[in-house]
C-alpha atoms as a PDB file:
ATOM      1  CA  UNK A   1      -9.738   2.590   6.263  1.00  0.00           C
ATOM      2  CA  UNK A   2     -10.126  -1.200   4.930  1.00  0.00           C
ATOM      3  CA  UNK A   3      -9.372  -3.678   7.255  1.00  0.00           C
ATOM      4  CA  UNK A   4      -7.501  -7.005   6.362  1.00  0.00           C
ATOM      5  CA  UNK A   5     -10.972  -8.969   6.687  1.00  0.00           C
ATOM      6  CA  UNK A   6     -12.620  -6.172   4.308  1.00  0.00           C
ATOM      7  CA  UNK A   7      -9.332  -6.401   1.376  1.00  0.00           C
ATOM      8  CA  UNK A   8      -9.689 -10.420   1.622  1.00  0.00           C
ATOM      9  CA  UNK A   9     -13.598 -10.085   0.862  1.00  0.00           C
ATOM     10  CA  UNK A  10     -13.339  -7.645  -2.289  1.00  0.00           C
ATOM     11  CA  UNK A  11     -10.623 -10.517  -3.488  1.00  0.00           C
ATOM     12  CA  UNK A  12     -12.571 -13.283  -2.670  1.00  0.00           C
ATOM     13  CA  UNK A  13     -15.730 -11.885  -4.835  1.00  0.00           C
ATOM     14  CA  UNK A  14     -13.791 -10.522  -7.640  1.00  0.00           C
ATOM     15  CA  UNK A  15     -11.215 -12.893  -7.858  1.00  0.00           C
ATOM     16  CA  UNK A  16     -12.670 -16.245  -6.432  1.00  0.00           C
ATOM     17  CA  UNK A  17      -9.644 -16.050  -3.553  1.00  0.00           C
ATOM     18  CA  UNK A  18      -8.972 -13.789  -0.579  1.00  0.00           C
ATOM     19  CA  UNK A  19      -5.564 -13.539  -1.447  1.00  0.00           C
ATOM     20  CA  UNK A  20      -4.157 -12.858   2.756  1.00  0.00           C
ATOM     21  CA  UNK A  21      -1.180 -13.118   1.249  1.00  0.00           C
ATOM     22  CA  UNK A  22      -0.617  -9.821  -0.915  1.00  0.00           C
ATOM     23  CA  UNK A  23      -2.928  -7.591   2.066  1.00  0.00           C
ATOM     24  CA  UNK A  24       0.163  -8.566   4.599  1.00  0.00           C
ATOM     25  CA  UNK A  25       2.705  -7.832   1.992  1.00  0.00           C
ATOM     26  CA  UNK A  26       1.355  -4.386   0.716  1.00  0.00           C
ATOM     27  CA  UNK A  27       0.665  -3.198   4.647  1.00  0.00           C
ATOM     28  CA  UNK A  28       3.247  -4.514   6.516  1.00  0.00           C
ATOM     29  CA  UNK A  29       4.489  -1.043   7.312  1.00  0.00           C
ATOM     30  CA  UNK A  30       1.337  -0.179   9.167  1.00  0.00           C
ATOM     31  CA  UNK A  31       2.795  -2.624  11.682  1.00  0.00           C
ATOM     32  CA  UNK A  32       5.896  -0.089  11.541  1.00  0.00           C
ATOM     33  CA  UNK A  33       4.282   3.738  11.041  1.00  0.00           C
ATOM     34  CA  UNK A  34       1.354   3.256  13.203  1.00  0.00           C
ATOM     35  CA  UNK A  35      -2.045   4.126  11.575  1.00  0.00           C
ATOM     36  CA  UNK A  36      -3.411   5.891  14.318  1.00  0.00           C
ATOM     37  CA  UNK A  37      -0.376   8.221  14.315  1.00  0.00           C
ATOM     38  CA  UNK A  38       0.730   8.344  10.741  1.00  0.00           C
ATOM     39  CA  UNK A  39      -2.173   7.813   8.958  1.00  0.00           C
ATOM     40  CA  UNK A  40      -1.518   6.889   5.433  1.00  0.00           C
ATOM     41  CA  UNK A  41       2.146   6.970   5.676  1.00  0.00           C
ATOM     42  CA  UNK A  42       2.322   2.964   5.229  1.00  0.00           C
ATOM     43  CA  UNK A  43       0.759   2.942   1.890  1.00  0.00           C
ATOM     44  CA  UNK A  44       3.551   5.361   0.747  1.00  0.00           C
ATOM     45  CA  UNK A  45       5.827   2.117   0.550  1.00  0.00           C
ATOM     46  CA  UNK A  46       4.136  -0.750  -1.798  1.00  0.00           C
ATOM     47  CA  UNK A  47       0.719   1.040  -2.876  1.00  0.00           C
ATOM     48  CA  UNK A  48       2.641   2.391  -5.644  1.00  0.00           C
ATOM     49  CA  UNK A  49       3.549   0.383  -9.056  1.00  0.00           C
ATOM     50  CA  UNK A  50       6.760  -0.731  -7.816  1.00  0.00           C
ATOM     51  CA  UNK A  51       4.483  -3.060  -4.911  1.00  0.00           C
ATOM     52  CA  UNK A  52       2.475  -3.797  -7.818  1.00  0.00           C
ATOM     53  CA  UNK A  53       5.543  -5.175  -9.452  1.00  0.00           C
ATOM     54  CA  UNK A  54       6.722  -7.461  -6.492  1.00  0.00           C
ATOM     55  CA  UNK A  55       3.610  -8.802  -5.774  1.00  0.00           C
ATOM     56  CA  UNK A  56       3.489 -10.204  -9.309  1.00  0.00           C
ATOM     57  CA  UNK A  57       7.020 -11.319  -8.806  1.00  0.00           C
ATOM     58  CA  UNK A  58       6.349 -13.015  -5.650  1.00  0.00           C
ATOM     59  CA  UNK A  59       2.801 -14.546  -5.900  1.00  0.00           C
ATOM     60  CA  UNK A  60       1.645 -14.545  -9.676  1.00  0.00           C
ATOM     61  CA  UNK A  61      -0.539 -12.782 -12.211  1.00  0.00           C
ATOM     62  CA  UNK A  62      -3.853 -13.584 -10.444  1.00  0.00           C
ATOM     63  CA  UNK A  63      -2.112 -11.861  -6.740  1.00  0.00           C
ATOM     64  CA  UNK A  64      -1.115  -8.935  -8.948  1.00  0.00           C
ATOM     65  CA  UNK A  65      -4.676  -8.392  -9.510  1.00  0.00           C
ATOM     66  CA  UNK A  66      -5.442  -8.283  -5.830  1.00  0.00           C
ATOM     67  CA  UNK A  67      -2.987  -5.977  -5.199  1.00  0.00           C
ATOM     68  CA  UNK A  68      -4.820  -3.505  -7.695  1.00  0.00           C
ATOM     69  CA  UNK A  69      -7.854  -4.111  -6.092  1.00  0.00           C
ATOM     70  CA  UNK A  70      -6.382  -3.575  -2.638  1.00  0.00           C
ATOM     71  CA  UNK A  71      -4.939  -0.234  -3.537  1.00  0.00           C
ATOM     72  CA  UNK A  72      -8.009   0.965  -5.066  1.00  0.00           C
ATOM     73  CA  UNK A  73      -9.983  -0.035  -2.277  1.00  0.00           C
ATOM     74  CA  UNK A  74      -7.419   1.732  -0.007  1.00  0.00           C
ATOM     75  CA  UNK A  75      -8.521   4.464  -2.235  1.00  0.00           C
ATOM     76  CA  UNK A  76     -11.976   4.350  -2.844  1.00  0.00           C
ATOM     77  CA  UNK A  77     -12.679   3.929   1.161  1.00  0.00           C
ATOM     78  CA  UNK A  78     -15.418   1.582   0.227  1.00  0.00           C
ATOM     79  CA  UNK A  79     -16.537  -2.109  -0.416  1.00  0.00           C
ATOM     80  CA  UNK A  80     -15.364  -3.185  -3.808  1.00  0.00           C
ATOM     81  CA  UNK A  81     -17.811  -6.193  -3.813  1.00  0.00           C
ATOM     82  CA  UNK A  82     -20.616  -4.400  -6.287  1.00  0.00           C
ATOM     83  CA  UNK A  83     -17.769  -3.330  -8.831  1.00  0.00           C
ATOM     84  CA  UNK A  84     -16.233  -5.844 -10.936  1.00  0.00           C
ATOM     85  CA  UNK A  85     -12.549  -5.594 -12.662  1.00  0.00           C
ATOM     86  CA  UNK A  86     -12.979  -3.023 -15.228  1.00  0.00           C
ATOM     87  CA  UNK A  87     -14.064  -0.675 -13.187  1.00  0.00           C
ATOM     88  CA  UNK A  88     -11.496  -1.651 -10.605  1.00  0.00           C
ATOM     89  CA  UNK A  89      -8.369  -1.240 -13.131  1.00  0.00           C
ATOM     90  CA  UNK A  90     -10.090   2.012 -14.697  1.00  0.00           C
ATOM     91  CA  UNK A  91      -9.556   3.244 -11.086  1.00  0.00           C
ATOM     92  CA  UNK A  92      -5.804   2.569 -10.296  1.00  0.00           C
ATOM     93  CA  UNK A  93      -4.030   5.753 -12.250  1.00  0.00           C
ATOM     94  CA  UNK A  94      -6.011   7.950  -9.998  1.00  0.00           C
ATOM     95  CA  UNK A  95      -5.120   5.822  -6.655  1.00  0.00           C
ATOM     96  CA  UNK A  96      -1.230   5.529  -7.388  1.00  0.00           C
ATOM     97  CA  UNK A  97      -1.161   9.352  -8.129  1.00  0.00           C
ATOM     98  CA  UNK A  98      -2.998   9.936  -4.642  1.00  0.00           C
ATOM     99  CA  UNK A  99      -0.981   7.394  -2.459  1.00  0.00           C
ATOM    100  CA  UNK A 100       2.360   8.952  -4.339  1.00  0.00           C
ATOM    101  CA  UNK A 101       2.351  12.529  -3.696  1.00  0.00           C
ATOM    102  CA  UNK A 102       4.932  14.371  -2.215  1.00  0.00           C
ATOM    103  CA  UNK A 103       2.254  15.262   0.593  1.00  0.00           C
ATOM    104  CA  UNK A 104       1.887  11.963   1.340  1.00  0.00           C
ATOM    105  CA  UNK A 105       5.652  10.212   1.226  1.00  0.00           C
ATOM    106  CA  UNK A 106       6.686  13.194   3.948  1.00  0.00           C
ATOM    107  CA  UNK A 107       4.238  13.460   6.400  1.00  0.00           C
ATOM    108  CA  UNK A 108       4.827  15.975   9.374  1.00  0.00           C
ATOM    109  CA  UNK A 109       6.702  13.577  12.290  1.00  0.00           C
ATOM    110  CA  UNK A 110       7.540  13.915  15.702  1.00  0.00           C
ATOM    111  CA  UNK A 111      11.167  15.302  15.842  1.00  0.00           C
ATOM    112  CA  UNK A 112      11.720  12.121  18.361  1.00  0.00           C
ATOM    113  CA  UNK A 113      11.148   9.917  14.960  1.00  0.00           C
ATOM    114  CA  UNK A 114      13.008  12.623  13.388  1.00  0.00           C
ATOM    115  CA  UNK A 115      16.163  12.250  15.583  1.00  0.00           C
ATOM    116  CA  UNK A 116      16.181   8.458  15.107  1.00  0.00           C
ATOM    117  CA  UNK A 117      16.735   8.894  11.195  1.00  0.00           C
ATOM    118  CA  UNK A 118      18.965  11.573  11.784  1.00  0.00           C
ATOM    119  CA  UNK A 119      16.651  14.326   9.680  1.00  0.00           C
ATOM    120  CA  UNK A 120      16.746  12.653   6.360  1.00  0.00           C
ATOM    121  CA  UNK A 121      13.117  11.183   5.053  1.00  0.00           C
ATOM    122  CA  UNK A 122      11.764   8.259   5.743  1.00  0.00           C
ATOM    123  CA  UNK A 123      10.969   7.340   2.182  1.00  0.00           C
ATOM    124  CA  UNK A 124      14.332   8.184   0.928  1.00  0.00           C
ATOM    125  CA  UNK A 125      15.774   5.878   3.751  1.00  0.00           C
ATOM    126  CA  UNK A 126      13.457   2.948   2.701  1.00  0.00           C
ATOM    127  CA  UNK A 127      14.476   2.376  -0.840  1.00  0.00           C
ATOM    128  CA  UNK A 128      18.247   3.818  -0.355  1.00  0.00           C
ATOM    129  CA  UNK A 129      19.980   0.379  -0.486  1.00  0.00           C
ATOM    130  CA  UNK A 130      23.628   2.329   0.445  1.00  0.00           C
ATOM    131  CA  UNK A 131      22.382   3.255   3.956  1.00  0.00           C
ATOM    132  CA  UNK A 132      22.951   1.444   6.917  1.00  0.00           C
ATOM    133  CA  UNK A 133      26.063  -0.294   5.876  1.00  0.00           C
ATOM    134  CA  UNK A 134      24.347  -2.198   2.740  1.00  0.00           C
END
């Protein structure tokens, strides 16, 4: 699992920046489904085109980039450091389709966590913008 330190390197030597910025935004539900417990669950949110999509919006062309590179390092489990772009964007299809299966946006949860989102998924609760009074 790639560390903030290890996304902001790969950036930094494909890109010329470490781009902290987009790493925070595409995991800051690791803060939320711990890692330890949940595994990938996190990555179910923005490592998808839609994050892709908001980085862009939020940060530029050149941030965009890093967020490909972060998702396919998320992917790859490995330094991206000896690859260069190309090879980078020839890998994303194959990381979106694994971070965006329907094994991975329901995992199996505690029926505590359950109870708090009264049996409905968590995914479906995180981009349903009629719940919760909105």
């Amino acid at each position: 699992m790639a560390m903030f330190d290890d996304h902001c390197n790969d950036c930094k030597k494909l890109l010329g920046e470490p781009h902290g910025k987009v790493h925070e935004f595409l995991d800051q539900y690791a803060g939320v489904f711990d890692i330890g417990t949940f595994v990938e669950y996190h990555r179910s949110f923005l490592h998808n085109q839609y994050g892709i999509k908001v980085v862009a919006a939020m940060y530029g062309q050149q941030a965009k980039q890093a967020a490909i590179i972060h998702i396919v390092r998320d992917y790859m489990g490995m330094p991206l450091t000896d690859r260069d772009l190309e090879w980078v964007n020839d890998k994303l299809g194959k990381a979106l389709i694994y971070f965006n299966t329907s094994d991975n946006l329901e995992p199996r949860l505690n029926p505590v966590v359950m109870k708090n989102w009264k049996g409905e998924g968590l995914c479906s609760l995180a981009f349903n913008e009629k719940k919760g009074g909105n």
